[in-house]
Protein backbone atom coordinates (compact mmCIF):
# COMPACT_ATOMS: atom_id res chain seq x y z
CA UNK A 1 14.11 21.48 8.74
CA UNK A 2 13.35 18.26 10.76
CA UNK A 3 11.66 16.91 7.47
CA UNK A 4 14.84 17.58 5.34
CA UNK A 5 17.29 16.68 7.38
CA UNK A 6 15.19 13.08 8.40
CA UNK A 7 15.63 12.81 3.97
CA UNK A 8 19.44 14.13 3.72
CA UNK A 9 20.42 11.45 7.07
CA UNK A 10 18.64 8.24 5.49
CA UNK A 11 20.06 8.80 2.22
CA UNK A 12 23.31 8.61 3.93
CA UNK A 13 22.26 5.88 6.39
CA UNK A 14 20.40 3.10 3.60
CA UNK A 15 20.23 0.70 6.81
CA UNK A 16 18.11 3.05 8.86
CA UNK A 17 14.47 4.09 8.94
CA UNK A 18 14.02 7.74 10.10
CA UNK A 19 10.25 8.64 11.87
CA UNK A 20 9.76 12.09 11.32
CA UNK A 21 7.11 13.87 14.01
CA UNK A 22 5.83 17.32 12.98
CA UNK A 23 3.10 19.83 14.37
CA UNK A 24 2.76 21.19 10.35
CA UNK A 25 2.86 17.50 8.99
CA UNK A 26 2.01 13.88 9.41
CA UNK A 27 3.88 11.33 11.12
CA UNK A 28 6.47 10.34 8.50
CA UNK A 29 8.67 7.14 7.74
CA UNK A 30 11.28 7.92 5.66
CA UNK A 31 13.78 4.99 4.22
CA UNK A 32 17.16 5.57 2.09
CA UNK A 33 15.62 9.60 1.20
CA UNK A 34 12.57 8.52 0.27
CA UNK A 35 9.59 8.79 2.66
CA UNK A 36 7.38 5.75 2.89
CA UNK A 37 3.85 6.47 1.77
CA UNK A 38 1.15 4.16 3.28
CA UNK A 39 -1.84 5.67 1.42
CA UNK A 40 -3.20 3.48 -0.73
CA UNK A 41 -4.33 5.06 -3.75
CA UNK A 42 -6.00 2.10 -5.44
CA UNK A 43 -9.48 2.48 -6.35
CA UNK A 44 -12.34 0.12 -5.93
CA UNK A 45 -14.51 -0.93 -8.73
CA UNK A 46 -17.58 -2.32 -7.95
CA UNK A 47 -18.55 -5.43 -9.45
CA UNK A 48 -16.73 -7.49 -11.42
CA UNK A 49 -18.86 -7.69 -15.08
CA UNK A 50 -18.63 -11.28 -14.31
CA UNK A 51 -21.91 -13.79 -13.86
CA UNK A 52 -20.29 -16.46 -11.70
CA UNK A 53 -22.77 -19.45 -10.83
CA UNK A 54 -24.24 -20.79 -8.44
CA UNK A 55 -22.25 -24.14 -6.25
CA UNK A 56 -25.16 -26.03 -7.35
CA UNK A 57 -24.66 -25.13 -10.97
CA UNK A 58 -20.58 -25.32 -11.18
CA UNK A 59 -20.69 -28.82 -9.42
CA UNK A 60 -23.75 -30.01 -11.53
CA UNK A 61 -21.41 -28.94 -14.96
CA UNK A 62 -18.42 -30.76 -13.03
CA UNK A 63 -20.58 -33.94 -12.87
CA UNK A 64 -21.63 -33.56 -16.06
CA UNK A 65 -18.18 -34.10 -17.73
């Protein structure tokens, strides 16, 4: 109940940020009815496919022109 009525009270309030503490759930920020999600669900991809070279190489090219 806590949850819903943290989502019902910011949509009514847009200038407000609600923090919701539960036993059954995490800490939650909630913002205009919508609760803030800091999980970043981005995933990492190793290695770029890319040979980059050496400083010694890119500034002997850079000389070179």
């Amino acid at each position: 109940a806590r949850y819903n009525s943290a989502l019902r009270f910011s949509a009514e309030h847009p200038r407000l940020m609600v923090v919701v503490v539960s036993a059954d759930h995490p800490v939650s920020l909630i913002c205009e009815g919508v609760e803030l999600n800091a999980q970043c669900e981005w995933k990492p991809v190793s290695g770029c496919g890319l040979e980059l070279p050496t400083l010694t190489d890119w500034v002997a090219r850079g000389l070179a022109t």
